[in-house]
C-alpha atoms as a PDB file:
ATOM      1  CA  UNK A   1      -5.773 -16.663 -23.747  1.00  0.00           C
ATOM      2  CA  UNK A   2      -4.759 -16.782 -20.127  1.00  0.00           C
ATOM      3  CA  UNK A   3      -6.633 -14.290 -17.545  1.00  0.00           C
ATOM      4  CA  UNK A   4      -2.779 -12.617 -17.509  1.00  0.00           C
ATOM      5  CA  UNK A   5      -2.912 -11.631 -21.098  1.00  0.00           C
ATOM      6  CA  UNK A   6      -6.564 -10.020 -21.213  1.00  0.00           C
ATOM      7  CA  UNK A   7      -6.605  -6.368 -22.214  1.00  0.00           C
ATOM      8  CA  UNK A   8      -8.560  -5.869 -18.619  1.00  0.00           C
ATOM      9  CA  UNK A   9      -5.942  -8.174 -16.273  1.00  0.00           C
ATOM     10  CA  UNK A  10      -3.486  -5.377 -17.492  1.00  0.00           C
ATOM     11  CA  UNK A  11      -5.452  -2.587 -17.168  1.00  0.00           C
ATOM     12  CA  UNK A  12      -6.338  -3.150 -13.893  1.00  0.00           C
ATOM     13  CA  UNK A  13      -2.888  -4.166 -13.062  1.00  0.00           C
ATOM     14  CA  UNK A  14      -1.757  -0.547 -14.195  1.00  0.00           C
ATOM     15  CA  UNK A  15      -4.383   1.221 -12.613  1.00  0.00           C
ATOM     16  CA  UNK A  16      -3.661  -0.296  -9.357  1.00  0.00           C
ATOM     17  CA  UNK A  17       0.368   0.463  -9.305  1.00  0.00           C
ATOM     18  CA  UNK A  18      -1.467   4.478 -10.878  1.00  0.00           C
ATOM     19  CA  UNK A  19      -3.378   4.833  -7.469  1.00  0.00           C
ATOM     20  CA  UNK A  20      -0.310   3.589  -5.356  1.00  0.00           C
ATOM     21  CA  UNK A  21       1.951   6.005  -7.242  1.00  0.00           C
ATOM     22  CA  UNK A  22      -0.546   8.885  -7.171  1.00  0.00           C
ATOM     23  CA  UNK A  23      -1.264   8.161  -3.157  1.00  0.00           C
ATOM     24  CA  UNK A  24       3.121   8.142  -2.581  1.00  0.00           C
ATOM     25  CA  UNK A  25       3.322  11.535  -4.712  1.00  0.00           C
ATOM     26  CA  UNK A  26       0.136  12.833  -2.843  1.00  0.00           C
ATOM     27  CA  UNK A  27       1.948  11.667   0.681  1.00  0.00           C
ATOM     28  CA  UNK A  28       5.346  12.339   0.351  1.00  0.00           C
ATOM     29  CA  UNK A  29       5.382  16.616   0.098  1.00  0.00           C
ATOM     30  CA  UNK A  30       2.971  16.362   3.600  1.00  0.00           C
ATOM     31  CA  UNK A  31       6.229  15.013   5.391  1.00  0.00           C
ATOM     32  CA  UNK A  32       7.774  18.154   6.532  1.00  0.00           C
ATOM     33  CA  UNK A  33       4.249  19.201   7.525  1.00  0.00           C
ATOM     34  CA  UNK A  34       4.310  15.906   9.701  1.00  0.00           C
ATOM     35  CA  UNK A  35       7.258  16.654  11.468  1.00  0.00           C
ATOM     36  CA  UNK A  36       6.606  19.737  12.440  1.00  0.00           C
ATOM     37  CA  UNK A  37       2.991  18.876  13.218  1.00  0.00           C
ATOM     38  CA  UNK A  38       4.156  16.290  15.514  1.00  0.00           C
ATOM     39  CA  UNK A  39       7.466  18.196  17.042  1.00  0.00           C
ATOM     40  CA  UNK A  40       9.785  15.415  16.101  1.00  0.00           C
ATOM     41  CA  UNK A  41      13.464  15.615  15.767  1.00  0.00           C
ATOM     42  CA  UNK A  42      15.347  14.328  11.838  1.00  0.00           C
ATOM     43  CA  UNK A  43      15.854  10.733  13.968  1.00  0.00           C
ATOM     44  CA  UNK A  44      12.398   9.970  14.883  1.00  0.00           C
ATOM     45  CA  UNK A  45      11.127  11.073  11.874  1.00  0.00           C
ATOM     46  CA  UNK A  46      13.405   8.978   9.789  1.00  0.00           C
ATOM     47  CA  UNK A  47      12.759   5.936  12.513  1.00  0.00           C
ATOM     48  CA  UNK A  48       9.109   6.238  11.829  1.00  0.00           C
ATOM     49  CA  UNK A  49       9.890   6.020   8.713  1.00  0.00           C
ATOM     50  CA  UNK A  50      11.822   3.047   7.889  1.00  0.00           C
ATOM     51  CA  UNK A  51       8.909   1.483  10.189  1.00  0.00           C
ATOM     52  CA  UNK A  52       6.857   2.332   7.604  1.00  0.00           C
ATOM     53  CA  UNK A  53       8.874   0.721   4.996  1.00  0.00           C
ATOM     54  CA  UNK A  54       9.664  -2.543   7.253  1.00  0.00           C
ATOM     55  CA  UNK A  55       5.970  -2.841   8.132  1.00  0.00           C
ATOM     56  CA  UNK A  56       5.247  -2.514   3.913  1.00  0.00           C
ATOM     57  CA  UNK A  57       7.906  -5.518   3.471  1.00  0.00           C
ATOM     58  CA  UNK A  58       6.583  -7.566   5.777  1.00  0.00           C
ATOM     59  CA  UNK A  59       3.220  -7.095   4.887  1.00  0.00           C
ATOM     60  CA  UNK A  60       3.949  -8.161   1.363  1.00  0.00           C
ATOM     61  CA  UNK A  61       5.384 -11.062   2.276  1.00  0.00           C
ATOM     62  CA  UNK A  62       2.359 -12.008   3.996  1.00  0.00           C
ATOM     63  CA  UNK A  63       0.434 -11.123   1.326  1.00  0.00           C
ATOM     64  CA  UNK A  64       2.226 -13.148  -1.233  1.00  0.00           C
ATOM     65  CA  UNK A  65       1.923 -16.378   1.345  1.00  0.00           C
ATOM     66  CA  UNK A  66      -1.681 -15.932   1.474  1.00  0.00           C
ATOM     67  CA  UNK A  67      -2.427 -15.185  -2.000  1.00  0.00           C
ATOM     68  CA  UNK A  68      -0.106 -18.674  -3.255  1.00  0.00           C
ATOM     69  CA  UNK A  69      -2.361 -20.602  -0.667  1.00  0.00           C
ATOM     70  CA  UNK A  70      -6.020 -18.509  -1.766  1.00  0.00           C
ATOM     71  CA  UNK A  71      -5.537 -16.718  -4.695  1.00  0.00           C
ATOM     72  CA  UNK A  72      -5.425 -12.811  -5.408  1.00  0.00           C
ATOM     73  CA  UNK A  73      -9.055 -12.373  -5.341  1.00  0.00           C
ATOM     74  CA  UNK A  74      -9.824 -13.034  -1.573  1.00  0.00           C
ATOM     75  CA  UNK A  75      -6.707 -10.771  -0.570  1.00  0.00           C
ATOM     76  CA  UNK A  76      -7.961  -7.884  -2.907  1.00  0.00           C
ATOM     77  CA  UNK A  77     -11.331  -8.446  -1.546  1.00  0.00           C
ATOM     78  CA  UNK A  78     -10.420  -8.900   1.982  1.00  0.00           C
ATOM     79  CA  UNK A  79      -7.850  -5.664   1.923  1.00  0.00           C
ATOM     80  CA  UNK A  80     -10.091  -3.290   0.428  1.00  0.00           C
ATOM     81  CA  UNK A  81     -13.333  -4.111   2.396  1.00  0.00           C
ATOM     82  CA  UNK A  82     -10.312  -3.389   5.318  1.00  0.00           C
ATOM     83  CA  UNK A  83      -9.051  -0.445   3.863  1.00  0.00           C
ATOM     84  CA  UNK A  84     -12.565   0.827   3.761  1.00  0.00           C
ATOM     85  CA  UNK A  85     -13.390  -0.042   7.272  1.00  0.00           C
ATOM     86  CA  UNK A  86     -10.391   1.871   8.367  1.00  0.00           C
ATOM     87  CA  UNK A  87     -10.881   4.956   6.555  1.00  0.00           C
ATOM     88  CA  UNK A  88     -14.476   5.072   7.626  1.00  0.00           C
ATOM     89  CA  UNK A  89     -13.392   5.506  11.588  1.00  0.00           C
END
């Protein structure tokens, strides 16, 4: 059995795409809050945005470059331990 068909590969593969769902729903009713938080216009706020989509894009296409040359492992590591480091500051 390959590490792609163990019960836990797929598991963890569907809790990761939960918490990634579960963060967009969590985000996504906060935008009007944003905009009026931050006393933007409808065009900034949809030019902020896309840049948020276009910076998601590129960053997986990064991601998949470095995980064909190091493997998943290292990226998951090396993302969370960042994703940690930013949320503590």
């Amino acid at each position: 059995m390959s590490s792609a068909d163990r019960p836990a590969t797929r598991l963890a593969t569907r809790l990761a795409f939960l918490v990634a769902g579960f963060g967009i729903a969590c985000w996504a009713p906060l935008v009007p809050f944003a905009k009026t938080r931050l006393g933007v216009d409808d065009g900034v706020l949809g030019l902020l945005l896309l840049s948020l989509g276009i910076g998601s894009v590129l960053a997986m296409l990064l991601t998949g470059i470095l995980s064909a040359r190091y493997g998943s492992k290292p990226i998951i590591i090396a993302a969370g331990s960042a994703s940690l480091w930013c949320c503590r500051c």
